[in-house]
N, C-alpha and C. Protein backbone atom coordinates (compact mmCIF):
# COMPACT_ATOMS: atom_id res chain seq x y z
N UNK A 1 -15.67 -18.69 -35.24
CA UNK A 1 -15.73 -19.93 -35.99
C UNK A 1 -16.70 -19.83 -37.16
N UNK A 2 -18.04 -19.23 -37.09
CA UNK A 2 -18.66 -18.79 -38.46
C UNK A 2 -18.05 -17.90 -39.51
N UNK A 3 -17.44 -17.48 -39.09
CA UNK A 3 -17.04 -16.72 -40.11
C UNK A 3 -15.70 -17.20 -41.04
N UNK A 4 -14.74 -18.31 -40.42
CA UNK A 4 -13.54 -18.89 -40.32
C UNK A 4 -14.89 -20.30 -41.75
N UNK A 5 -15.95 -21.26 -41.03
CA UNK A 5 -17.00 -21.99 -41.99
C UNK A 5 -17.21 -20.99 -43.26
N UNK A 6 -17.84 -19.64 -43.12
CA UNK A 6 -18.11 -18.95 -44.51
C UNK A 6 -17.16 -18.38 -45.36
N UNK A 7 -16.06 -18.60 -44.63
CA UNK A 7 -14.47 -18.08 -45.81
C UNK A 7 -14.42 -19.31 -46.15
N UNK A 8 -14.35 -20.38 -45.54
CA UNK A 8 -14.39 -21.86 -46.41
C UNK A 8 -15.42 -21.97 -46.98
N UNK A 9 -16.46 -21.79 -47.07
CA UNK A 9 -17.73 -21.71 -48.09
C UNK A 9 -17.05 -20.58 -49.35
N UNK A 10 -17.07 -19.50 -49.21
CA UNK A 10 -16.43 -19.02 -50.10
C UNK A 10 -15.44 -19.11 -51.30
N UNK A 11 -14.42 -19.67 -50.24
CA UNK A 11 -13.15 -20.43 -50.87
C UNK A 11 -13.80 -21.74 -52.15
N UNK A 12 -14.83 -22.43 -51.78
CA UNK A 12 -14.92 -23.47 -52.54
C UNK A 12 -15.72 -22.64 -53.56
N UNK A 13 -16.48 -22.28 -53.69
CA UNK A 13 -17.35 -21.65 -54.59
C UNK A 13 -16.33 -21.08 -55.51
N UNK A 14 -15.17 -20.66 -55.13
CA UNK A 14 -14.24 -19.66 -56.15
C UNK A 14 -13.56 -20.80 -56.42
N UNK A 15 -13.32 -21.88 -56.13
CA UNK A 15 -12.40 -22.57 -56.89
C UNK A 15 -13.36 -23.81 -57.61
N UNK A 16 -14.97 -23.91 -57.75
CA UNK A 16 -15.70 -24.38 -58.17
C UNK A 16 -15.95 -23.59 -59.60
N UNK A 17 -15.79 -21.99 -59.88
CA UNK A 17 -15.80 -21.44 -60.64
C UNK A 17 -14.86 -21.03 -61.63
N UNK A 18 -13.35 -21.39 -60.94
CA UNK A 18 -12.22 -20.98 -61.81
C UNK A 18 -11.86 -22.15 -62.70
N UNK A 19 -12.61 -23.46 -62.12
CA UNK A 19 -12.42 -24.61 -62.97
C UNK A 19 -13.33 -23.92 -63.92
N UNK A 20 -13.84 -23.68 -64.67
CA UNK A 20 -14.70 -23.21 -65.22
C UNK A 20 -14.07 -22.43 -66.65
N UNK A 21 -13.12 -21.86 -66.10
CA UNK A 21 -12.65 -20.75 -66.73
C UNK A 21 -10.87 -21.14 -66.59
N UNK A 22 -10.63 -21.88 -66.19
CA UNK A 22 -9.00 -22.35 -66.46
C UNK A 22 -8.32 -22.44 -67.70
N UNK A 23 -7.44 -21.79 -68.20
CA UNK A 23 -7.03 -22.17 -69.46
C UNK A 23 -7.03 -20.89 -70.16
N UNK A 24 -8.71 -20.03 -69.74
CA UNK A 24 -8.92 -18.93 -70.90
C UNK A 24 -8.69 -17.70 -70.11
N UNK A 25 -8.62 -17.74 -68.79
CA UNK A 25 -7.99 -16.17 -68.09
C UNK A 25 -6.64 -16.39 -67.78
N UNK A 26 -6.53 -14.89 -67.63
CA UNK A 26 -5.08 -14.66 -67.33
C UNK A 26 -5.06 -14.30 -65.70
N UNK A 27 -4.08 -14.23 -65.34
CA UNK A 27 -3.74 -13.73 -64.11
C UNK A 27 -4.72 -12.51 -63.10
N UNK A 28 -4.18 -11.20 -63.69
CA UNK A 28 -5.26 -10.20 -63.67
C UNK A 28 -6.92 -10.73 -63.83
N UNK A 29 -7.06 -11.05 -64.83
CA UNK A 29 -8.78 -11.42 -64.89
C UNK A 29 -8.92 -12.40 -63.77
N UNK A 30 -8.10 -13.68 -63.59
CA UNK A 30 -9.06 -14.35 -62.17
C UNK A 30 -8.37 -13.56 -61.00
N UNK A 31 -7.99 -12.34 -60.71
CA UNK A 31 -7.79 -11.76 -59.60
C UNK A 31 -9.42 -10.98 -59.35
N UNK A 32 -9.68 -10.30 -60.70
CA UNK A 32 -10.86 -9.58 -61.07
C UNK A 32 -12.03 -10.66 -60.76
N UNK A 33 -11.90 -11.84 -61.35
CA UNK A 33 -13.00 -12.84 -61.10
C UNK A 33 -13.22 -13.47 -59.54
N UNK A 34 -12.13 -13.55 -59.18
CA UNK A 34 -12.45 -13.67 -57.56
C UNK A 34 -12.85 -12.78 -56.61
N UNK A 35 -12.41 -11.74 -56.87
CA UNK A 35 -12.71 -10.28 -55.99
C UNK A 35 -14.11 -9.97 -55.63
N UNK A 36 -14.26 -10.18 -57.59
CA UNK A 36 -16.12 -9.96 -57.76
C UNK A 36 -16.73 -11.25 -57.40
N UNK A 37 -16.45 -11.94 -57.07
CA UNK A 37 -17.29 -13.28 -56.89
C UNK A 37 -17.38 -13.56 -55.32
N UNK A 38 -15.93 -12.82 -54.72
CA UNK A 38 -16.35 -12.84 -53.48
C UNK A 38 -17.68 -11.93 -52.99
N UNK A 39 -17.86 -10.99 -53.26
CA UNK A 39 -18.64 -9.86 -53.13
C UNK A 39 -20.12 -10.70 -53.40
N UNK A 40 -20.36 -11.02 -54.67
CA UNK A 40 -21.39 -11.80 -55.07
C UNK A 40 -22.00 -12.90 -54.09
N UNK A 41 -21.22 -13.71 -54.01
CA UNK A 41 -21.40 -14.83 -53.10
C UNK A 41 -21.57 -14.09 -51.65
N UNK A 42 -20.80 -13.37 -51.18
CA UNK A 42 -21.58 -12.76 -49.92
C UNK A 42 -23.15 -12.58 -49.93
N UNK A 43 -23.43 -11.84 -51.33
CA UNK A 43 -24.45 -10.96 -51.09
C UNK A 43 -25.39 -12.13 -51.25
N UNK A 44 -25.01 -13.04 -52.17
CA UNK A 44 -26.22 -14.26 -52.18
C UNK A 44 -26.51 -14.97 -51.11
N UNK A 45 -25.33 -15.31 -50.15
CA UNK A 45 -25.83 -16.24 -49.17
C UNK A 45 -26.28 -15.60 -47.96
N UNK A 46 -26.46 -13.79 -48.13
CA UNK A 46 -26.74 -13.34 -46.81
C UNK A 46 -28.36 -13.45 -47.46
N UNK A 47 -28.37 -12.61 -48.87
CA UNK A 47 -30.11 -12.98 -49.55
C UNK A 47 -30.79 -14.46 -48.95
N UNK A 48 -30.43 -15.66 -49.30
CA UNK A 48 -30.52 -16.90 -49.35
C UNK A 48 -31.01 -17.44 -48.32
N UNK A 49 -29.70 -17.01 -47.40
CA UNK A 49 -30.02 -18.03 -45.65
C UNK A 49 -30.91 -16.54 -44.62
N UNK A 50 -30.50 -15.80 -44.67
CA UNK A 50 -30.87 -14.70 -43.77
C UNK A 50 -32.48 -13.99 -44.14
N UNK A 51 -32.36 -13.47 -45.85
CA UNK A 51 -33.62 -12.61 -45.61
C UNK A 51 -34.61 -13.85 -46.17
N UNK A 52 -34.11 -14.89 -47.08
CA UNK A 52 -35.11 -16.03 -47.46
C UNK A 52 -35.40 -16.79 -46.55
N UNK A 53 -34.47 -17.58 -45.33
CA UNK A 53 -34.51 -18.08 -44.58
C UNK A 53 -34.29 -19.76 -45.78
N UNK A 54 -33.87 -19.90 -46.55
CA UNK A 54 -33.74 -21.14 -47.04
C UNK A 54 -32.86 -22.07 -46.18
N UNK A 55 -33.50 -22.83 -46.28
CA UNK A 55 -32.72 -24.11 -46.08
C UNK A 55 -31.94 -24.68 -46.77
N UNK A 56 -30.45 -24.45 -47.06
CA UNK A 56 -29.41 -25.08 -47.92
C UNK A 56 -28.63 -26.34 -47.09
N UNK A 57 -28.87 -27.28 -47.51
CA UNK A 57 -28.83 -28.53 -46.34
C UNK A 57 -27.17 -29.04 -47.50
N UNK A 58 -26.07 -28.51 -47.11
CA UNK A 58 -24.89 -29.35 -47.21
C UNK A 58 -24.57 -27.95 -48.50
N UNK A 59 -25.17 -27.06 -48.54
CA UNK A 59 -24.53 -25.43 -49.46
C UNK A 59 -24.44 -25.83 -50.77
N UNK A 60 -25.69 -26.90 -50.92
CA UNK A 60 -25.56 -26.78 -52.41
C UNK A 60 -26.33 -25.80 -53.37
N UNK A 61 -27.11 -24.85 -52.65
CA UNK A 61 -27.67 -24.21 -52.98
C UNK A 61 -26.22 -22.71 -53.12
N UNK A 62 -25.88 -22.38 -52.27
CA UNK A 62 -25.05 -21.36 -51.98
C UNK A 62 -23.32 -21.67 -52.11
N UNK A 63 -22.98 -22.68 -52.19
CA UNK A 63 -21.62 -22.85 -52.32
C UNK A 63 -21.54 -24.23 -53.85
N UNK A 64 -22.32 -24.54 -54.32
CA UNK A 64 -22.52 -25.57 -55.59
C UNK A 64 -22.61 -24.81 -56.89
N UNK A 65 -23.86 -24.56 -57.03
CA UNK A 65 -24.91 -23.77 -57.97
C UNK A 65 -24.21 -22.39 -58.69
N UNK A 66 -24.07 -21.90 -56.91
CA UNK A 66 -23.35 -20.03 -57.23
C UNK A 66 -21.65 -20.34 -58.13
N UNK A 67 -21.19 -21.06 -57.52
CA UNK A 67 -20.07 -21.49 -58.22
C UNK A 67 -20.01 -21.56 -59.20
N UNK A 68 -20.85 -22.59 -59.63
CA UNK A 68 -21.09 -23.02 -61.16
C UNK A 68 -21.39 -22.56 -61.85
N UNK A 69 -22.77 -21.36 -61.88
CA UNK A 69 -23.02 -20.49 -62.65
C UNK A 69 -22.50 -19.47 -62.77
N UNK A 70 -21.52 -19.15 -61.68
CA UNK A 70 -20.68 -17.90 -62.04
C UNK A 70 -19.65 -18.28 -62.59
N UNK A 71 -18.96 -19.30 -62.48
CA UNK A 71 -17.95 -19.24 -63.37
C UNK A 71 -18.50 -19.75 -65.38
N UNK A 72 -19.73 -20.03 -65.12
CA UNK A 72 -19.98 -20.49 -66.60
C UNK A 72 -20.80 -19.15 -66.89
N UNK A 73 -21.14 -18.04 -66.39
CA UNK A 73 -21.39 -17.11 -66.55
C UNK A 73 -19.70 -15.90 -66.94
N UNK A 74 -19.15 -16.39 -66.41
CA UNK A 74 -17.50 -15.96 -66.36
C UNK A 74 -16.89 -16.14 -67.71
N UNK A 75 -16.83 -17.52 -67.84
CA UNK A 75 -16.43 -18.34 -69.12
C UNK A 75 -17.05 -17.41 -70.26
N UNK A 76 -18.47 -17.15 -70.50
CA UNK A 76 -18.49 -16.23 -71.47
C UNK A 76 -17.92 -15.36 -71.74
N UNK A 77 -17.92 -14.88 -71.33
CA UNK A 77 -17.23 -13.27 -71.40
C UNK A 77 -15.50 -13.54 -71.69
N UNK A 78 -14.64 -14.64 -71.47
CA UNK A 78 -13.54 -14.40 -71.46
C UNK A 78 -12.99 -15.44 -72.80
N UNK A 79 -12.21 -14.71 -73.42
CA UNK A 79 -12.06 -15.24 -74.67
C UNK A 79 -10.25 -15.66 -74.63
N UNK A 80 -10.40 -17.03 -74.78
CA UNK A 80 -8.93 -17.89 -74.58
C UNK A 80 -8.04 -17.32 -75.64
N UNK A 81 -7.79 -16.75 -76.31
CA UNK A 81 -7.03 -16.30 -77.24
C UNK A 81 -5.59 -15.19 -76.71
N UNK A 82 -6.41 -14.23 -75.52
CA UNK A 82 -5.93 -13.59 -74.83
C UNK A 82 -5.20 -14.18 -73.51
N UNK A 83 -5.75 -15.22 -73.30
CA UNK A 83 -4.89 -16.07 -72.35
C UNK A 83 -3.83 -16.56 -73.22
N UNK A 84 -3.72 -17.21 -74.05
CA UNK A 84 -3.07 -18.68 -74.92
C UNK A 84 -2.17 -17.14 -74.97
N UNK A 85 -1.98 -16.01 -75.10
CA UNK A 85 -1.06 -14.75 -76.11
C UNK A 85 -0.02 -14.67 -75.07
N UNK A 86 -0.74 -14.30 -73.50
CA UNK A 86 -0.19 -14.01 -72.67
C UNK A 86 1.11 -14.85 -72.05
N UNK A 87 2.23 -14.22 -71.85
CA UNK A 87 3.44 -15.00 -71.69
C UNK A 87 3.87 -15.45 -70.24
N UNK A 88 3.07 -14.95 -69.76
CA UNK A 88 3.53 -14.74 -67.89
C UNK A 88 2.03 -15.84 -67.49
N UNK A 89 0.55 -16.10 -67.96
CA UNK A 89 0.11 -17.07 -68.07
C UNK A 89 0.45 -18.03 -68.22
N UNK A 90 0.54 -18.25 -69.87
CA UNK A 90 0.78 -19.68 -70.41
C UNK A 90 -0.44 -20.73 -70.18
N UNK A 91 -1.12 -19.90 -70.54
CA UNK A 91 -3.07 -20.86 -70.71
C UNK A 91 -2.72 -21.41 -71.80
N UNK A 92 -3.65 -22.02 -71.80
CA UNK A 92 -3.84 -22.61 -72.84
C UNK A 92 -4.91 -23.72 -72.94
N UNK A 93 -5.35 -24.68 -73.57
CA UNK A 93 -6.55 -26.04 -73.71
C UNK A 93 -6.28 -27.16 -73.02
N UNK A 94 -5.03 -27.18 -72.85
CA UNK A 94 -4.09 -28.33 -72.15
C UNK A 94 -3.88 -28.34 -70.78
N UNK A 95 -3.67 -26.87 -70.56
CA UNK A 95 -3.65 -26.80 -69.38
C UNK A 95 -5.09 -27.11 -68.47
C-alpha cells in the first residue's frame, strides 16, 4: 500500500508539472520530462522524508513545490515553436 500512496504522489507531481509546459512539448519531450522527473522526485522525497526527516504535512513540500518547479524549470528549456511545427502534436497556445 506505500508504495501503490507514492506512485500516486508521483503521478500528481508529473501532472502538476506538465501543466506547466502544455502547449510547448511534444510527445517525445514529455515522455523525456516524465521519465526524468520520475527519477527526480524519487530522489527528493527519499532526501526530504527519510535522510531530513521533514515533516511534509499533506506533500506540499514533496508533491506541490517539486512539481511546480520542475515543470517551470522544464518550461525553460522548451521552446513552443517546435511543438506548434510538430504535426502528430498539434500544440499550440490554445491548447
Amino acid at each position: 500500500m506505500k508504495a501503490l500512496r507514492n506512485a500516486d504522489f508521483c503521478a500528481a507531481a508529473i501532472l502538476i508539472s506538465m501543466g506547466a509546459v502544455l502547449g510547448k512539448t511534444t510527445l517525445p519531450q514529455l515522455f523525456l520530462l516524465v521519465t526524468f522527473e520520475t527519477i527526480f522526485y524519487t530522489l527528493n522525497a527519499v532526501i526530504l522524508l527519510d535522510l531530513l526527516k521533514v515533516a511534509d504535512v499533506g506533500g506540499a513540500i514533496t508533491i506541490h513545490m517539486f512539481g511546480a518547479f520542475y515543470g517551470l524549470a522544464a518550461s525553460y528549456f522548451f521552446e513552443p515553436k517546435k511543438a506548434i511545427a510538430d504535426e502528430r502534436c498539434k500544440g499550440g497556445y490554445n491548447s
